[in-house]
N, C-alpha and C. Protein backbone atom coordinates (compact mmCIF):
# COMPACT_ATOMS: atom_id res chain seq x y z
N UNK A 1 49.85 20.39 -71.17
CA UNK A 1 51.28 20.19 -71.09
C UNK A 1 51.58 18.69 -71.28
N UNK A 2 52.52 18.48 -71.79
CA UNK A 2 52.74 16.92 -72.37
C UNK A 2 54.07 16.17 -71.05
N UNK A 3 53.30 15.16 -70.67
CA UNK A 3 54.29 14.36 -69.62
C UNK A 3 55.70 14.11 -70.16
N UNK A 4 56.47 14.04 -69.19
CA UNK A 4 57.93 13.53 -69.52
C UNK A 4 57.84 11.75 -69.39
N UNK A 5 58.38 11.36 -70.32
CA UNK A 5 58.49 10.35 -70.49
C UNK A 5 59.84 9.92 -70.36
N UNK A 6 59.72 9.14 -68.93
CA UNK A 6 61.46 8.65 -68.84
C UNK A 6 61.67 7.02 -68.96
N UNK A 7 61.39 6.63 -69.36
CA UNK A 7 61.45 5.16 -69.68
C UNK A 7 62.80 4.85 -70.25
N UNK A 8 63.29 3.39 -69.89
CA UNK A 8 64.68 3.57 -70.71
C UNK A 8 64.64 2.80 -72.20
N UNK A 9 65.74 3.43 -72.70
CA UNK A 9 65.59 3.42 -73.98
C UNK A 9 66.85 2.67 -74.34
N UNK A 10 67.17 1.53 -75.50
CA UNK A 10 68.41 1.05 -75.83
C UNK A 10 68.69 2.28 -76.81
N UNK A 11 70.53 2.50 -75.88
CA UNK A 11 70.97 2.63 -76.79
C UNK A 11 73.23 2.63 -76.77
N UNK A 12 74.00 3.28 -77.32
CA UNK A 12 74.93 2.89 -77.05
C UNK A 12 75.72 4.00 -76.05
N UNK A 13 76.73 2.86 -75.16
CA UNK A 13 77.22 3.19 -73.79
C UNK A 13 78.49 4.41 -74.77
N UNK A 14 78.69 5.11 -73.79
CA UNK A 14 79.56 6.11 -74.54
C UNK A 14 81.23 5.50 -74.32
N UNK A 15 81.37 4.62 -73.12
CA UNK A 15 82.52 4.17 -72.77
C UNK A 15 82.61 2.97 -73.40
N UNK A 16 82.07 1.83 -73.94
CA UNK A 16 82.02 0.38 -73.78
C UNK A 16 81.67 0.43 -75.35
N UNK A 17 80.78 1.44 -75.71
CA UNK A 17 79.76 0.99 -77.12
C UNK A 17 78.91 -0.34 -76.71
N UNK A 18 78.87 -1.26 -75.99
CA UNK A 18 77.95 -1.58 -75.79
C UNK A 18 76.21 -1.25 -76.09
N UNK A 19 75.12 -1.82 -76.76
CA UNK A 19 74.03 -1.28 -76.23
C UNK A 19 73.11 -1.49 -75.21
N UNK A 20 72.86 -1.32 -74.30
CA UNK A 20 71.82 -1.10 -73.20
C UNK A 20 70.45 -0.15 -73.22
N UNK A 21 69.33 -0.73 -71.91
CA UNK A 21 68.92 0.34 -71.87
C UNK A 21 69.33 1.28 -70.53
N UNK A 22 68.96 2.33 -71.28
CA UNK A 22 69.47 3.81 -70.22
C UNK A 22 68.33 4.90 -70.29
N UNK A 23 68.19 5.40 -69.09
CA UNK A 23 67.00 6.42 -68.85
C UNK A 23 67.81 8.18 -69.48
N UNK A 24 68.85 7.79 -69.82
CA UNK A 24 69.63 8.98 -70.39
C UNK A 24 70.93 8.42 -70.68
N UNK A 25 71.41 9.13 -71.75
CA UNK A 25 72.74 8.32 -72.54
C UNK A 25 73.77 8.91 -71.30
N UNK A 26 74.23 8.01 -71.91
CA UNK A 26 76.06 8.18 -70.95
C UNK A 26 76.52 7.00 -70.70
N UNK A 27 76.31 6.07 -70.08
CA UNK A 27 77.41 4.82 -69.17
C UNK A 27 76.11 3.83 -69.00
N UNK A 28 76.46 2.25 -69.09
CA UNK A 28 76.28 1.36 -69.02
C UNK A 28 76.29 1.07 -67.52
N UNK A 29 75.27 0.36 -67.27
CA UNK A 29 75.50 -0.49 -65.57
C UNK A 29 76.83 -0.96 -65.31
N UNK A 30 77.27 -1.90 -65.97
CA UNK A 30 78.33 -2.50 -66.13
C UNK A 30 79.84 -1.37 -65.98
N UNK A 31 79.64 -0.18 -67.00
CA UNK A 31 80.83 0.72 -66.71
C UNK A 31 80.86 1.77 -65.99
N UNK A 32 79.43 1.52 -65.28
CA UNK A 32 79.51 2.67 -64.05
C UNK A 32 79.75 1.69 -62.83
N UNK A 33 79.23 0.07 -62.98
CA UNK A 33 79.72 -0.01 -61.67
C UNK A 33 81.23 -0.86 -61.60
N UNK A 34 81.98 -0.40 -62.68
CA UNK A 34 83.37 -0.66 -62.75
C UNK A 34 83.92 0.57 -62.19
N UNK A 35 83.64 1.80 -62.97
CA UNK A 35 83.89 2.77 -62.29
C UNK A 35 84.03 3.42 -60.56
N UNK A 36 82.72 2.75 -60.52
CA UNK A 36 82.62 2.84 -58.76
C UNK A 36 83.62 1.84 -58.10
N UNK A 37 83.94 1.10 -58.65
CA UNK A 37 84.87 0.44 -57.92
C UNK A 37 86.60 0.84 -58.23
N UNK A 38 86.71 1.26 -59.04
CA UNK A 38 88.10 1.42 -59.88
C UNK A 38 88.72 2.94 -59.22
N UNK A 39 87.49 3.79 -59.26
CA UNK A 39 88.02 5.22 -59.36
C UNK A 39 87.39 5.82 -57.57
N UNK A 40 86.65 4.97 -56.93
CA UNK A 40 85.92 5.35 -55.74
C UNK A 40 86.96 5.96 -54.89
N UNK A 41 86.69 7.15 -53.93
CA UNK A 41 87.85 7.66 -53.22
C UNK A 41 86.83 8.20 -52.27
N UNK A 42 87.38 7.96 -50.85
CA UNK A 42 87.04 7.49 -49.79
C UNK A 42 86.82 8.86 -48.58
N UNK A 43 86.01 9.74 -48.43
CA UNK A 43 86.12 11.38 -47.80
C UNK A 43 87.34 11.20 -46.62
N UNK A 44 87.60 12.11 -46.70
CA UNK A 44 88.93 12.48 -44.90
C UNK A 44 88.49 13.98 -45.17
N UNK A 45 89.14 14.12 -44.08
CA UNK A 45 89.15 15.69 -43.06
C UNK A 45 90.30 16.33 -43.65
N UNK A 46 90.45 17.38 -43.83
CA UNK A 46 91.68 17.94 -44.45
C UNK A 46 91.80 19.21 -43.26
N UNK A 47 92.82 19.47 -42.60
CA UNK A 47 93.21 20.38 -41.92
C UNK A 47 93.58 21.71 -42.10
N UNK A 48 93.04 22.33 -42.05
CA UNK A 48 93.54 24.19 -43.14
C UNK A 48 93.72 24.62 -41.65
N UNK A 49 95.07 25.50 -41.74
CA UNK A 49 95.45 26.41 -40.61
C UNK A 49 93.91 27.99 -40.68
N UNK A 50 93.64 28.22 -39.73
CA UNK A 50 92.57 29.22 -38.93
C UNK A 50 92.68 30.43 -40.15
N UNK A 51 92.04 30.86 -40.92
CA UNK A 51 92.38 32.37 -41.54
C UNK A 51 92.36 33.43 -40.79
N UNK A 52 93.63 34.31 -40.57
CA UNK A 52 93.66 35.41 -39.78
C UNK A 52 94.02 36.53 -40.75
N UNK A 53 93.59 37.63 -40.82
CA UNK A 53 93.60 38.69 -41.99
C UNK A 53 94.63 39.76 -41.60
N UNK A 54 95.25 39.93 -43.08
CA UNK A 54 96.30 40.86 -42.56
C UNK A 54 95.48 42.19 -42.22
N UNK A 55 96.19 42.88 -41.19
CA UNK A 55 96.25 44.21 -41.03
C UNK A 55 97.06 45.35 -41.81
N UNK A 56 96.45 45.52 -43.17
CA UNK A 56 97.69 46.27 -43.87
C UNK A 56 97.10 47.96 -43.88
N UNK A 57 96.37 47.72 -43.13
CA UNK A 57 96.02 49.62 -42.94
C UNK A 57 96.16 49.69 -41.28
N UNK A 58 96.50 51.01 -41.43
CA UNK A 58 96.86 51.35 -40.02
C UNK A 58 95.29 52.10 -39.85
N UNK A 59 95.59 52.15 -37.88
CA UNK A 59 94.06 52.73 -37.29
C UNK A 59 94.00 54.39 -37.81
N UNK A 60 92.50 54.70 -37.87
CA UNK A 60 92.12 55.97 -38.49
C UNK A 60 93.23 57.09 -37.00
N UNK A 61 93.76 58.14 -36.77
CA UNK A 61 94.00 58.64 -36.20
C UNK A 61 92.38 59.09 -35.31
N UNK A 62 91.39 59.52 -35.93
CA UNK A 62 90.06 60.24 -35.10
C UNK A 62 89.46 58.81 -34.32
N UNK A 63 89.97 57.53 -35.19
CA UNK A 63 89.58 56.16 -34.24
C UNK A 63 90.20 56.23 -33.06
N UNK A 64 91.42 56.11 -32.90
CA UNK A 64 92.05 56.41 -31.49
C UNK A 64 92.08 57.51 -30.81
N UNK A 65 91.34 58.72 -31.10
CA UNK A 65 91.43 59.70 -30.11
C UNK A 65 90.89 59.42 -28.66
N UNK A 66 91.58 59.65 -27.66
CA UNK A 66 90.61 59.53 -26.70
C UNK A 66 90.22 61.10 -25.93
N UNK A 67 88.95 60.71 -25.52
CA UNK A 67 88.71 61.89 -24.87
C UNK A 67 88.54 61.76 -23.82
């Protein structure tokens, strides 16, 4: 079986055209760590009210029998 070879390779940034090297095409150091700074958004808690399920069938009649 033949090793993967990940070494980086020049070539051009998809955002910048710039060339660099990159271990896989896409983004430049430079426009990813513009990115991280430009577009970064920060986690919070988001509050969702409890899910409670409707009841849209009524009880079996032989469910409520009592004996």
């Amino acid at each position: 079986m033949d090793e993967l070879d990940l070494a980086p390779v020049v070539d051009e940034c998809f955002r910048c055209g710039a060339r660099a090297p990159m271990r896989f095409r896409g983004l430049c150091d430079a426009c990813r760590a513009h990115l991280r700074q430009t577009v970064r958004r920060d986690a919070r808690e988001v509050l969702v009210e409890e899910y409670t399920p409707k009841m849209n069938v009524t009880p079996n009649a032989v469910a409520l029998k009592d004996d």
